[in-house]
N, C-alpha and C. Protein backbone atom coordinates (compact mmCIF):
# COMPACT_ATOMS: atom_id res chain seq x y z
N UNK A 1 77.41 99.27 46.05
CA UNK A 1 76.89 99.22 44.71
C UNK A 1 77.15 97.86 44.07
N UNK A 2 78.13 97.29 44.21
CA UNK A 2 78.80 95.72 43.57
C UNK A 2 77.24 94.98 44.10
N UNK A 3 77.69 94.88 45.62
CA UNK A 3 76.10 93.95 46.13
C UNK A 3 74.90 93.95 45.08
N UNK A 4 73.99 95.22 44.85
CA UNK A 4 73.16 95.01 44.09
C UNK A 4 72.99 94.58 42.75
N UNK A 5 74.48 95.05 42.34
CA UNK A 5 74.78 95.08 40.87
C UNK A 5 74.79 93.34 40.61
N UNK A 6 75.95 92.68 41.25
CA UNK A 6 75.77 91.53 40.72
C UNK A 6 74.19 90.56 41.40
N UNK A 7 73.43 91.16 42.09
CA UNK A 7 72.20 90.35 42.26
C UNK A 7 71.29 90.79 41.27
N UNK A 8 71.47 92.29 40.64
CA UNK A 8 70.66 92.16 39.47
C UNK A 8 70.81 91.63 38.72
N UNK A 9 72.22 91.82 38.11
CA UNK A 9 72.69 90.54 37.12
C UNK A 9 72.22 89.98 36.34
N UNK A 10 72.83 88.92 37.93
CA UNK A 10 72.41 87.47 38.22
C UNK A 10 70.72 87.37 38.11
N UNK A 11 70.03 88.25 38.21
CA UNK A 11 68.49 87.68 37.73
C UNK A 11 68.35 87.45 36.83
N UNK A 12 68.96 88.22 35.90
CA UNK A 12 68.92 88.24 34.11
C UNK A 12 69.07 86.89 33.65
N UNK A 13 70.28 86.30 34.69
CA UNK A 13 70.76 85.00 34.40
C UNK A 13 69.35 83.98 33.44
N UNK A 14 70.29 83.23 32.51
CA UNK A 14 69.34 81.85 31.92
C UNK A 14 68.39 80.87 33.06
N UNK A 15 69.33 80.66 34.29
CA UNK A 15 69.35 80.13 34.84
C UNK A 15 68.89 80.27 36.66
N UNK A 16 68.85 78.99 37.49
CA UNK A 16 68.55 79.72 38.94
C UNK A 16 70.34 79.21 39.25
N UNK A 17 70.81 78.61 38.59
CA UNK A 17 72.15 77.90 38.61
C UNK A 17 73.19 79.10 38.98
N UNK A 18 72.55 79.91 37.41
CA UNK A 18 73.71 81.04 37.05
C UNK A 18 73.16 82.37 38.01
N UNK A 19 71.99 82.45 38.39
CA UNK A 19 71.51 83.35 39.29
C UNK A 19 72.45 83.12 40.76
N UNK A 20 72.16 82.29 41.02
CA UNK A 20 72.98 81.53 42.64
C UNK A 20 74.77 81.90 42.47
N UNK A 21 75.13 81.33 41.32
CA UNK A 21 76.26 82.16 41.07
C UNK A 21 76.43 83.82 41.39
N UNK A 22 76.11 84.32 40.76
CA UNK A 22 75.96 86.04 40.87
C UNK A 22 75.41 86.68 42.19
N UNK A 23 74.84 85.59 42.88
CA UNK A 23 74.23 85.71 44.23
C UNK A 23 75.70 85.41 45.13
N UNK A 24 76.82 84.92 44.63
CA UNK A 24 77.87 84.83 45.54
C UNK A 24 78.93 85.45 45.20
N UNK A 25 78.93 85.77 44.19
CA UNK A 25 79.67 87.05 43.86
C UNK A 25 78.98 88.74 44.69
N UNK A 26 77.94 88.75 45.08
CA UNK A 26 77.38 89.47 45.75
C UNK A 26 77.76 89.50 47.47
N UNK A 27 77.72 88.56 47.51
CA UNK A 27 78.16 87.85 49.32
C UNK A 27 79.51 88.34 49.18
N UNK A 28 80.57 88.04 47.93
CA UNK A 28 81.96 87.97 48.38
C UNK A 28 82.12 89.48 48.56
N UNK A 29 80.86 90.49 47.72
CA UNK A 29 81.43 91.82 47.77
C UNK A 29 80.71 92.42 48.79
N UNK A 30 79.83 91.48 50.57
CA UNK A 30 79.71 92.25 51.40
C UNK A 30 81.11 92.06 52.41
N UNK A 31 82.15 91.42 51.82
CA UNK A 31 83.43 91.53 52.50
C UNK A 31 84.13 92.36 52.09
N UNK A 32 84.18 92.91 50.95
CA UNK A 32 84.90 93.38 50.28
C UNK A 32 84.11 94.88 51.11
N UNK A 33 82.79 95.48 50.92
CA UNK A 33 82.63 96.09 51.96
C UNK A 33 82.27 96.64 53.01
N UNK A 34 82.86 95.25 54.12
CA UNK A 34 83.60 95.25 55.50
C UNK A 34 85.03 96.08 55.43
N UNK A 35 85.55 95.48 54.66
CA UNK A 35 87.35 95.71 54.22
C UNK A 35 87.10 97.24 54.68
N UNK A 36 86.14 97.71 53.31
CA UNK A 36 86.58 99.16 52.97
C UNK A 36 85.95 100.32 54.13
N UNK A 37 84.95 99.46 54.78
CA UNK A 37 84.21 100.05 55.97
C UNK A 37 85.29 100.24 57.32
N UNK A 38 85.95 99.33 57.55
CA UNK A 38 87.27 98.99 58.51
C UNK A 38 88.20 100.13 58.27
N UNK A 39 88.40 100.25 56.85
CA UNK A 39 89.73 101.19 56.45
C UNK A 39 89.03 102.61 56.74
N UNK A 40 88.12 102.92 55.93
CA UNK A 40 87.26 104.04 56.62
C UNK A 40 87.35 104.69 58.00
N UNK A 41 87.03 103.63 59.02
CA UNK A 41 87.14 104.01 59.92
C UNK A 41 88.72 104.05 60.68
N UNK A 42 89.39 103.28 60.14
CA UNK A 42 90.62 103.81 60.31
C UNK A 42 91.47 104.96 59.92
N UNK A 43 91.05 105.41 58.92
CA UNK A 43 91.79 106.42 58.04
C UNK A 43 90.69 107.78 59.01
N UNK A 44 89.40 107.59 59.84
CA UNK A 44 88.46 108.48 60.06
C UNK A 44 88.10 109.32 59.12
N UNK A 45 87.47 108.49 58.10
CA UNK A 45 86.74 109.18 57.91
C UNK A 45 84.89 108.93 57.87
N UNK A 46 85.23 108.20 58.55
CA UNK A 46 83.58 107.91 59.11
C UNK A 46 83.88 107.76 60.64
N UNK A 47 82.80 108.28 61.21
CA UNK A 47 82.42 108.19 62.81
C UNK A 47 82.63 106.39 63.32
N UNK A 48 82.53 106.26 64.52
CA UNK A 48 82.79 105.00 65.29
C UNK A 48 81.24 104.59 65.13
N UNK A 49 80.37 105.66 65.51
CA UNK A 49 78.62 105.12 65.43
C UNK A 49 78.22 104.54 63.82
N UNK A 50 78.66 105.20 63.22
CA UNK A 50 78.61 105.18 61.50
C UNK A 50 78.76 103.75 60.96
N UNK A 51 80.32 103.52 61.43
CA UNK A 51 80.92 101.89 61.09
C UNK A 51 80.16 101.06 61.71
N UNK A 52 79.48 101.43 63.26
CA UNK A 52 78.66 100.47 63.74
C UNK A 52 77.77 100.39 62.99
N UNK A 53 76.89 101.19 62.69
CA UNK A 53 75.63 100.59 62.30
C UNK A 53 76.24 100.38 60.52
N UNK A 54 76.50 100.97 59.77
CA UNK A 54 76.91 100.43 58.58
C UNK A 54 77.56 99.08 58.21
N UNK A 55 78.11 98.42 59.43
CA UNK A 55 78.83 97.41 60.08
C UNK A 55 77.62 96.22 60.11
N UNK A 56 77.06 96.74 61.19
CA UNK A 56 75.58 95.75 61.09
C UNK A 56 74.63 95.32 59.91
N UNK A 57 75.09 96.87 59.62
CA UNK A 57 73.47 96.49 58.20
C UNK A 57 74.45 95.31 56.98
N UNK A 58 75.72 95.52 57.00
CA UNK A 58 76.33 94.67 55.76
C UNK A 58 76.01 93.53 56.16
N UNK A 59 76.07 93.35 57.65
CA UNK A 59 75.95 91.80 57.97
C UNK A 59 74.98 91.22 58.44
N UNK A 60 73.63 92.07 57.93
CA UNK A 60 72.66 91.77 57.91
C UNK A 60 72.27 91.40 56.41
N UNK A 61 72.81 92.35 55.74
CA UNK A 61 72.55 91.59 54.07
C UNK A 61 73.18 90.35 53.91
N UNK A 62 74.57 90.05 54.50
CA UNK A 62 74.89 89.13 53.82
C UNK A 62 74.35 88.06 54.97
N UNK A 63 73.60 88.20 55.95
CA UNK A 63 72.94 86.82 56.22
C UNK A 63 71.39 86.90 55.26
N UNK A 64 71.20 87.68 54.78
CA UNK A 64 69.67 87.43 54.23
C UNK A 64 70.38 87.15 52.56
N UNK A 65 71.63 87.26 51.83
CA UNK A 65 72.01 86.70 51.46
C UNK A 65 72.09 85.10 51.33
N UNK A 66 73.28 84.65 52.30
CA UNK A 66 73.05 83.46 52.88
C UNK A 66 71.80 82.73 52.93
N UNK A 67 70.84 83.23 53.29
CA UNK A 67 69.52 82.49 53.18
C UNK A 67 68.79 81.98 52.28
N UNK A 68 68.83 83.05 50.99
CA UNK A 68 68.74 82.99 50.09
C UNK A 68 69.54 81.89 48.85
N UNK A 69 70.67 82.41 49.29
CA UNK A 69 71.19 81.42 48.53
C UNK A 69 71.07 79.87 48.67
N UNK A 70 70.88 79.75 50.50
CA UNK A 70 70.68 78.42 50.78
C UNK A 70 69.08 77.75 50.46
N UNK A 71 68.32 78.78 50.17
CA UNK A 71 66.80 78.52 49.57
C UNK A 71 66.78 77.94 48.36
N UNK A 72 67.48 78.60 47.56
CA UNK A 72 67.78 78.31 46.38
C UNK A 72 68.15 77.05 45.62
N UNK A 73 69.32 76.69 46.31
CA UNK A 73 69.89 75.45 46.68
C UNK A 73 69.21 74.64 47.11
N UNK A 74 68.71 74.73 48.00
CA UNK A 74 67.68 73.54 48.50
C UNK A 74 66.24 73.31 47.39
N UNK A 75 65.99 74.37 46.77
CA UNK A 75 64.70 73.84 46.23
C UNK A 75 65.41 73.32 44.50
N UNK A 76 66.62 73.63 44.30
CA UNK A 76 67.31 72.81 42.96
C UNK A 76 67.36 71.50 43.54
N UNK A 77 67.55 71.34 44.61
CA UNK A 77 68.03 70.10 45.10
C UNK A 77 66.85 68.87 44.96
N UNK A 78 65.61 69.58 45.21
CA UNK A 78 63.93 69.09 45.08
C UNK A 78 64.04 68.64 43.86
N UNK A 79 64.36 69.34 42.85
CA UNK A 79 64.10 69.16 41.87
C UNK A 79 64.15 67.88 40.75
């Protein structure tokens, strides 16, 4: 929920400055949950298949994250 929350935000933002901001506060919270995905599966209460693919998909957002953000960046940079 954090993930989306701060990329909605961050659209609201004035800015693509302050957007890109809120766009990495978003990234920091697909670690945050990895963390809680890890503990999960340690504590079992999610399956080994579960963490896998829930595993993948985070780190699939946060590379289409990443991309994004580096799009972003690059076309301020044009500017």
């Amino acid at each position: 929920m954090s993930i989306q929350a701060n990329i909605v935000e961050g659209r609201t933002q004035q800015s693509e400055r302050e957007f890109n901001r809120f766009l990495r506060y978003a990234l920091a919270s697909t670690s945050e949950l990895e963390s809680h995905l890890i503990m999960a599966q340690d504590f079992e209460v999610i399956t080994e298949n579960d963490f896998k693919s829930l595993l993948t998909e985070t780190i699939e957002v946060r590379k289409m994250l990443h991309g994004l953000i580096d799009r972003l960046s690059a076309s301020s940079d044009q500017r």
